[in-house]
Protein backbone atom coordinates (compact mmCIF):
# COMPACT_ATOMS: atom_id res chain seq x y z
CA UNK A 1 -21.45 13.40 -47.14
CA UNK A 2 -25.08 13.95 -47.67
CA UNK A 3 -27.08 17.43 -47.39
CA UNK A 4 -30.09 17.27 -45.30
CA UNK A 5 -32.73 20.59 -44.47
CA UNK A 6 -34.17 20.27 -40.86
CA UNK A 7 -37.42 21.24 -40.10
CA UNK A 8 -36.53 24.64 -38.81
CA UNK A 9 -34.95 24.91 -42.03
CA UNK A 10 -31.42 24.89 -41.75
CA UNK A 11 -29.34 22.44 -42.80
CA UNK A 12 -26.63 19.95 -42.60
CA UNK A 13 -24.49 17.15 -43.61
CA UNK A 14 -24.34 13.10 -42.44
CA UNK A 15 -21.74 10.58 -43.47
CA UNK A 16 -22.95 8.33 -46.37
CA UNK A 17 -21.71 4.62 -46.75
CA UNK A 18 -17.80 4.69 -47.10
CA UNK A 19 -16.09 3.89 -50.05
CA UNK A 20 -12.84 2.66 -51.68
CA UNK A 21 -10.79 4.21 -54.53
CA UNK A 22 -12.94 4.25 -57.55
CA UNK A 23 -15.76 5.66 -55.80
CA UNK A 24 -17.36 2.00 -54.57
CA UNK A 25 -19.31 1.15 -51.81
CA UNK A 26 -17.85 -0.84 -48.85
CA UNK A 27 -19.43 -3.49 -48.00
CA UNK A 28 -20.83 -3.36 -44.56
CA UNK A 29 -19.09 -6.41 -43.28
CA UNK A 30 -16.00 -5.91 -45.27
CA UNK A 31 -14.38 -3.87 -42.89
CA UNK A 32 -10.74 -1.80 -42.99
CA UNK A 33 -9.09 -4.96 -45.02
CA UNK A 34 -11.09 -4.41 -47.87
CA UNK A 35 -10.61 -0.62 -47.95
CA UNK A 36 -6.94 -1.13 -48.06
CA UNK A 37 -6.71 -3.89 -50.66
CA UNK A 38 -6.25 -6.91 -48.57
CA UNK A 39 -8.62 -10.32 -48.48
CA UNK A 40 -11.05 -9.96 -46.17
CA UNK A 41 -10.81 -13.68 -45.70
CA UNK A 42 -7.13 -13.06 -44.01
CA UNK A 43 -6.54 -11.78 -40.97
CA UNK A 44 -4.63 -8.39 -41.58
CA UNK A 45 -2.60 -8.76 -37.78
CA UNK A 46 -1.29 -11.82 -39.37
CA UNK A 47 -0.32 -10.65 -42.77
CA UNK A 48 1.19 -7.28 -41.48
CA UNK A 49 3.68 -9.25 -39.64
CA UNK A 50 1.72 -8.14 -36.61
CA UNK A 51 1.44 -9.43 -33.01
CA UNK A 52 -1.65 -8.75 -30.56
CA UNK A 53 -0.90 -9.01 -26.77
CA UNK A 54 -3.11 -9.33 -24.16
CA UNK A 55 -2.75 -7.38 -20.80
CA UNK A 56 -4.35 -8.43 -17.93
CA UNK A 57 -5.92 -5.63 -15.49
CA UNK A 58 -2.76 -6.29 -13.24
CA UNK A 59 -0.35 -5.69 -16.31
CA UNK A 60 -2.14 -2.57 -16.85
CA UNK A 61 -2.08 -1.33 -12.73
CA UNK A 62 1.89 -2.37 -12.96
CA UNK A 63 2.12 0.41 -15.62
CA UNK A 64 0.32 2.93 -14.42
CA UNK A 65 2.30 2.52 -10.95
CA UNK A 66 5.57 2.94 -12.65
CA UNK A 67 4.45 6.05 -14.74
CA UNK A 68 3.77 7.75 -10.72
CA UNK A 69 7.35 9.29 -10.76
CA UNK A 70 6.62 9.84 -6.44
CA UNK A 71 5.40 6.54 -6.10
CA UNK A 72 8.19 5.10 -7.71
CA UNK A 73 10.87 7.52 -5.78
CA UNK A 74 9.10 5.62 -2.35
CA UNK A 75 9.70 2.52 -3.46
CA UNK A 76 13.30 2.72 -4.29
CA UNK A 77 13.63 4.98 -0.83
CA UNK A 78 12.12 2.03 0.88
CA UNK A 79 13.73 -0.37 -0.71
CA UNK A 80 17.23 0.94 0.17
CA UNK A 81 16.24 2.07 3.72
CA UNK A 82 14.43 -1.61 4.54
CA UNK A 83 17.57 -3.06 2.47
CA UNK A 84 19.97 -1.66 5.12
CA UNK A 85 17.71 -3.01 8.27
CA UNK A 86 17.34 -6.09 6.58
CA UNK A 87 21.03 -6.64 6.42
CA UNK A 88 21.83 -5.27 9.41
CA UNK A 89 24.24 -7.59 10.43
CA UNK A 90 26.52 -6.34 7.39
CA UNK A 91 25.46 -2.39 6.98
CA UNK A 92 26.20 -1.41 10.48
CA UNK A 93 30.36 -1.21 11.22
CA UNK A 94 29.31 -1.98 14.77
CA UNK A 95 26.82 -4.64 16.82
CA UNK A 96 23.45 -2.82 18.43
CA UNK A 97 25.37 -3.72 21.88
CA UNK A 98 29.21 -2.04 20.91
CA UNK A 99 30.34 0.46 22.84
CA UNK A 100 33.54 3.22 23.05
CA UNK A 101 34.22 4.78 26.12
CA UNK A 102 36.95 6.36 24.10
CA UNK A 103 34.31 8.51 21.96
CA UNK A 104 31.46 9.58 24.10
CA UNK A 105 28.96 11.91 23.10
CA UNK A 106 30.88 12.37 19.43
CA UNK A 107 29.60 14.45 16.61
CA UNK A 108 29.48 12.61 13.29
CA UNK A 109 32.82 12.17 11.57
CA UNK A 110 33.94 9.57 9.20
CA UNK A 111 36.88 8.72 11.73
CA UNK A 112 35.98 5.04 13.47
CA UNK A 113 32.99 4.88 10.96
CA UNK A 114 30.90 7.27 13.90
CA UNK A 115 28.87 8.56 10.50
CA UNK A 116 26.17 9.79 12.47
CA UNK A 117 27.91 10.13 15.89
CA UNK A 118 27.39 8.79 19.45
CA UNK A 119 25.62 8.59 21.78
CA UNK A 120 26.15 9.07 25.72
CA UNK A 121 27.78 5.44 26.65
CA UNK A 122 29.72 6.23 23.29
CA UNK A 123 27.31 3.37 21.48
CA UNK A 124 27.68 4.43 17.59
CA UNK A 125 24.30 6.22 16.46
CA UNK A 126 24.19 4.65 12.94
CA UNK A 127 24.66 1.53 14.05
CA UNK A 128 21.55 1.83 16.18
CA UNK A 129 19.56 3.53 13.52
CA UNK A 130 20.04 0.82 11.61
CA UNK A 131 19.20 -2.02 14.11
CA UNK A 132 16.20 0.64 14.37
CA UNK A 133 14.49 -0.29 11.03
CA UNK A 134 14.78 -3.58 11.33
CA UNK A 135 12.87 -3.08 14.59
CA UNK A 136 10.39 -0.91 12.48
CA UNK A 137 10.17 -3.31 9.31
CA UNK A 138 8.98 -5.83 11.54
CA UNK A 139 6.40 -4.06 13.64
CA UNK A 140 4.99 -2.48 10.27
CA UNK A 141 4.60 -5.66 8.23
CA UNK A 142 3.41 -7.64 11.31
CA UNK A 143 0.80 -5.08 11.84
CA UNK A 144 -0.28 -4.79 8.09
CA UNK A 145 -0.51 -8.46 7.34
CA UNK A 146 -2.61 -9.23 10.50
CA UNK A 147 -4.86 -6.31 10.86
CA UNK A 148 -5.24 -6.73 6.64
CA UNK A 149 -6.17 -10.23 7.15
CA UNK A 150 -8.29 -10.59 9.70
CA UNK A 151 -10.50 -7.05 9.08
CA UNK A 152 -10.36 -8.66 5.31
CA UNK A 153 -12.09 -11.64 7.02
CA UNK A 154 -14.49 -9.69 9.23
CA UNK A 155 -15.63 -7.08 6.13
CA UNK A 156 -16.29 -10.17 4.02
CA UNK A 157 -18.38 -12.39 6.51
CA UNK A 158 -20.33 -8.93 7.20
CA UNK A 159 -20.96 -7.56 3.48
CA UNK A 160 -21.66 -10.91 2.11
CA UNK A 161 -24.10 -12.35 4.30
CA UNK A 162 -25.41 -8.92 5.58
CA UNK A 163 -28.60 -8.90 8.62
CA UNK A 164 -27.91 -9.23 12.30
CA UNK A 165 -24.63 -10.84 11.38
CA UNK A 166 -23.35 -7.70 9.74
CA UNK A 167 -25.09 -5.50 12.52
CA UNK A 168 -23.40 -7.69 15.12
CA UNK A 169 -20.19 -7.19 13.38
CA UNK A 170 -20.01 -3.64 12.42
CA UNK A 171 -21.34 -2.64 16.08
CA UNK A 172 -18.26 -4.19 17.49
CA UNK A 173 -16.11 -2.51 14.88
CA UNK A 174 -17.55 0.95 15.34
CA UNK A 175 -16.72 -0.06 19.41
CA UNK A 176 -13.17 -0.38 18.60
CA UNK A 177 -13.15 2.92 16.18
CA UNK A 178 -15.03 4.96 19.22
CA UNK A 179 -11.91 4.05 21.89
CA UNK A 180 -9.56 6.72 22.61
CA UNK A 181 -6.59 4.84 20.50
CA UNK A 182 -3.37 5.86 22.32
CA UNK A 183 -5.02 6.02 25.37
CA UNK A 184 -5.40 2.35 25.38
CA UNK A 185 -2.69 1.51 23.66
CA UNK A 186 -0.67 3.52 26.38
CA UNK A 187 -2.70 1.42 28.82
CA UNK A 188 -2.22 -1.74 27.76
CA UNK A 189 1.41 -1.51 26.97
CA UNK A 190 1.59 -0.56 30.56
CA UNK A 191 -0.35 -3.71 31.97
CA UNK A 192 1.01 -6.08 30.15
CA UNK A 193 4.84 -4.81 29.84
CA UNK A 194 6.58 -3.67 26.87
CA UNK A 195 9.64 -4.79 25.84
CA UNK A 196 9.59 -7.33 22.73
CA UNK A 197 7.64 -5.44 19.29
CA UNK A 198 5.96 -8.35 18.81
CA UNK A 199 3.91 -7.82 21.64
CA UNK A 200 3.86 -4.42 20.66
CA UNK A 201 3.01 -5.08 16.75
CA UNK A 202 -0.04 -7.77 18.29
CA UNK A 203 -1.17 -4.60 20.11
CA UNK A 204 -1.29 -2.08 17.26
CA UNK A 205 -2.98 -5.25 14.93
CA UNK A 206 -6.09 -5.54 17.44
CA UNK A 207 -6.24 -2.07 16.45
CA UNK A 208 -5.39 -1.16 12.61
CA UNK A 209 -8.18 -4.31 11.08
CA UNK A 210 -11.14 -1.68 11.83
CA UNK A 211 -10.66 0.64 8.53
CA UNK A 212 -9.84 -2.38 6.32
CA UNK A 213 -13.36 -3.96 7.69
CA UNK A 214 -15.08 -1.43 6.38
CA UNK A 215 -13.70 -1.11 3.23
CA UNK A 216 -14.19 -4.63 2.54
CA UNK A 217 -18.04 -4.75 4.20
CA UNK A 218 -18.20 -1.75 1.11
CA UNK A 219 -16.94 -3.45 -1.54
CA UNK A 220 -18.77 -6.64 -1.13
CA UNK A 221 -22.18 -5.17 -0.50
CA UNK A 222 -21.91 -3.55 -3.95
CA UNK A 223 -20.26 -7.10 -5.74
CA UNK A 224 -22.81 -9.66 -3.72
CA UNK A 225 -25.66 -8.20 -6.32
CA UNK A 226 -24.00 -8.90 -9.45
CA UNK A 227 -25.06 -11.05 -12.39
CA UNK A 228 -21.40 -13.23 -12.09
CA UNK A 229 -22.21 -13.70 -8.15
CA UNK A 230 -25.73 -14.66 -9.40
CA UNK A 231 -24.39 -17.45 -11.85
CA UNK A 232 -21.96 -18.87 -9.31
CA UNK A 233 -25.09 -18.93 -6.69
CA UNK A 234 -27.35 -20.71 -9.40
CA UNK A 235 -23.89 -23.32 -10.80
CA UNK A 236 -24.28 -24.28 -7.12
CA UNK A 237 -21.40 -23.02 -5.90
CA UNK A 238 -21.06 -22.47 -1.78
CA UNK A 239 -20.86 -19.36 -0.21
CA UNK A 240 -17.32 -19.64 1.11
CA UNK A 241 -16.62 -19.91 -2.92
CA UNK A 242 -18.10 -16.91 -3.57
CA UNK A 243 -16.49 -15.06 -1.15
CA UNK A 244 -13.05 -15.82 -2.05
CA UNK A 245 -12.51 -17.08 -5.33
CA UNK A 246 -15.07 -14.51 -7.38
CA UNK A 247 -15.75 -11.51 -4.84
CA UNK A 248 -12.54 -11.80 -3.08
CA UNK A 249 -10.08 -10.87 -6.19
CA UNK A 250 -12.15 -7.90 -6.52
CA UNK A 251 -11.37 -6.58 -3.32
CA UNK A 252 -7.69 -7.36 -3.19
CA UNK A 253 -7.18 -2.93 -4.91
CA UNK A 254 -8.48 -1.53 -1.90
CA UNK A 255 -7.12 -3.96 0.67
CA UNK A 256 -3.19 -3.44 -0.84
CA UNK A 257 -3.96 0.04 -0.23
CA UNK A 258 -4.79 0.20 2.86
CA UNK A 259 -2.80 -2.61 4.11
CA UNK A 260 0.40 -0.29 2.62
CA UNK A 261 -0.56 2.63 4.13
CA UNK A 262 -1.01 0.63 7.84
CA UNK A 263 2.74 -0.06 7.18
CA UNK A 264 3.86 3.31 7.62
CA UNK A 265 1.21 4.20 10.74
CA UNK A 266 1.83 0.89 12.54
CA UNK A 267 5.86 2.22 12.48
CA UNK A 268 4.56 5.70 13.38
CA UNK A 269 2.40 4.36 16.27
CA UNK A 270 5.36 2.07 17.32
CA UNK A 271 7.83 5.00 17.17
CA UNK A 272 5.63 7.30 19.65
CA UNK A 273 4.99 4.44 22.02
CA UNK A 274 8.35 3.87 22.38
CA UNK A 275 9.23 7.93 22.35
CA UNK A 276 6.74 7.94 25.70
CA UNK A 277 8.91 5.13 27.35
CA UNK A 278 5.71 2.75 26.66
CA UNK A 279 7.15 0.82 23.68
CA UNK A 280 9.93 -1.36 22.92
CA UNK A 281 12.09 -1.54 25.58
CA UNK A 282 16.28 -2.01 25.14
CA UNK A 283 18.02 -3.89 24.61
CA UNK A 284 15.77 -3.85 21.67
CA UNK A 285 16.44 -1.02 19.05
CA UNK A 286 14.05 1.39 18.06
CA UNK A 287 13.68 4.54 16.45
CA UNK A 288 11.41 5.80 18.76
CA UNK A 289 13.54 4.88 21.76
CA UNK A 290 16.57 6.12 19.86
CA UNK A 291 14.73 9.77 19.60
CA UNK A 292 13.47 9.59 23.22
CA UNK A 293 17.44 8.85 24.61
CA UNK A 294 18.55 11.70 22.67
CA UNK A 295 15.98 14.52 24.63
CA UNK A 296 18.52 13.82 27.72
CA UNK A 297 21.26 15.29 25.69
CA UNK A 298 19.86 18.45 23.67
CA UNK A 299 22.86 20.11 22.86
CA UNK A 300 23.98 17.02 21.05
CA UNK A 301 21.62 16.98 17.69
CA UNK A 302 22.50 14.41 15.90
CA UNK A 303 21.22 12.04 18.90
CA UNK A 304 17.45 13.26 17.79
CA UNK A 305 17.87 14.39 14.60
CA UNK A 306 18.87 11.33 12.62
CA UNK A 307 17.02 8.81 13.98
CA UNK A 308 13.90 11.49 13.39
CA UNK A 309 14.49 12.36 10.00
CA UNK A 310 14.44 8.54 9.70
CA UNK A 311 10.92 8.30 11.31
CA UNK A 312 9.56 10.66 8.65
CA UNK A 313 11.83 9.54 5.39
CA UNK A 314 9.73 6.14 5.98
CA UNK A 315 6.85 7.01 6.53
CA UNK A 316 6.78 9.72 3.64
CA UNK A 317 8.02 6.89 1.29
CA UNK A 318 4.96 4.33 2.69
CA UNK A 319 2.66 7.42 1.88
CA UNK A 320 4.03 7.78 -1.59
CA UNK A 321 3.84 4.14 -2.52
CA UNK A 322 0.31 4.07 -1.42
CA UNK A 323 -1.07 6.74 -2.98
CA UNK A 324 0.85 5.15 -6.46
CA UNK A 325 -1.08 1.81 -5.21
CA UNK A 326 -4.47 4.03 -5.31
CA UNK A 327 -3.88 5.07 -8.70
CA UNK A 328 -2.59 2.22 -10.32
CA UNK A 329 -5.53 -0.13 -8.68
CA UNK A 330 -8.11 2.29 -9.21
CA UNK A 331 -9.52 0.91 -12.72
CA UNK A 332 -11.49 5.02 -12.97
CA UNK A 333 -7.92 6.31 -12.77
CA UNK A 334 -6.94 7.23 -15.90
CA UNK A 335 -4.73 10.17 -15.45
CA UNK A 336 -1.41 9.94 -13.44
CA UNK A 337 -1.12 12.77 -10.73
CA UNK A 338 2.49 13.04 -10.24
């Protein structure tokens, strides 16, 4: 270190030029090999029996996701819960349409495999419940991936090329946003029947592609401006290029997240259309139906109860996974919340 005096007269130390044992100078261009003995002329990795790997942005969101203890918890919740209505057919000790006139109206017991009762035609309640979320996976991911694609599709056409095209487009979105949602959802449901969820799910998708629209108009009306945009414009590459093989990619964080988070609020929204007898109809199972059937018989709980608690365990999980999603995709993030 070298003493200095300021002109106020105080004074201080800097760092002079570093130096190996013996008291010589390091070369500038030497670097750390020649400070601890080794050729400069051999790449110290290599000769330390080293091995440099590259991440990749995703590689580095997969982490952080996995080091968000609630985000993980969702997943495996979700994964066991959407396990069981996947497989369905082999979870549930009795078919959607099964009934025992022998064991109406039963609490839960483990006699018969009743685990979570039944209900008043003496149909088993788990069995339902689980013919339920396959009912709910479906409407969810329906809704997700068409509402995510298409708003994906609107947001892009309207941030990239921008004027009266992205005027036009956002007026009609901000149309949409201004409806009273269940109101005309409750409408339409009404006028044009309910009954199968994927008229339902269509329904909630010309709905849900709003928020996602505007995220995406966002993102690419801050990406259009930059230099790589600018050196695919002057390479001569088209627009519809542009758009989805260099802006695109960019795009894809806040679009998971959001399309994640429509899961659980498409199943929500499914689940309270169906609670107001404006839903999916039987002999389709649903959770919402499934709560709705059990308000005729309130001193029997477990009718409401279970296929409720259901509602909200998926839901909470969707929630949890999406706000893991946020942080992991969020390339700002660098401290993990929970």
């Amino acid at each position: 270190m070298t003493e200095f005096t300021r002109p106020d007269g105080s004074s201080g130390l800097v760092p002079t030029a570093p130096t190996v044992a013996g008291g010589q100078p390091l070369a500038p261009d030497a670097g750390i090999d020649t400070a601890v003995g080794m050729d400069p002329g051999v790449d110290s990795t290599a000769a330390a029996g080293l091995e440099l790997k590259v991440r990749s942005q995703w590689s580095y969101a997969r982490m952080r996701f996995f080091r968000h203890r609630l985000a993980v918890a969702g997943l495996v919740g979700l994964i066991i819960i959407f396990g069981a209505g996947i497989f369905a057919n082999f979870v549930a000790p009795y078919s959607y349409a099964a009934i025992d006139l022998n064991n109406i109206l039963h609490p839960p017991t483990t006699v018969d495999k009743h685990y979570f009762g039944t209900d008043g035609i003496g149909a088993d309640e788990f069995s339902r419940v689980i013919y339920g979320i396959r009912t709910s996976l479906e409407v969810g991911v329906f809704v997700a991936v068409v509402s995510s694609i298409f708003g994906l599709i609107v947001g892009a056409v309207a941030g990239y090329f921008g004027g009266l095209l992205d005027n036009l487009l956002m007026r009609i979105t901000d149309l949409v946003l201004t409806l009273p949602a269940l109101a005309i959802l409750l409408a339409v449901t009404a006028l044009l029947g309910g009954g199968s969820q994927w008229t339902i799910s269509i329904i909630l998708a010309a709905f849900f592609w709003t928020g996602i629209a505007r995220v995406v108009r966002g993102v690419f009306l801050s990406l259009r401006e930059k230099e790589y945009v600018e050196a695919a414009k002057a390479s001569g590459a088209g627009d519809a290029r542009i758009m989805f093989r260099h802006i695109l990619p960019n795009t894809l964080g806040p679009v998971i997240v959001n399309g994640t988070l429509a899961v659980g609020t498409a199943i929500l929204t499914e689940a309270a259309l169906s609670f107001l007898g404006f839903g999916i109809q039987p002999p389709t199972s649903s959770l919402g139906a499934l709560v709705a059937n059990g308000q005729n018989y309130p001193v029997q709980w477990w009718l409401t109860i279970f296929p409720g608690l259901l509602i909200v365990l998926i839901v909470l999980c969707v929630n949890f996974v999406g706000d893991g999603l946020r942080d992991a995709l969020d390339p700002q993030q660098r401290r993990i919340r929970a």
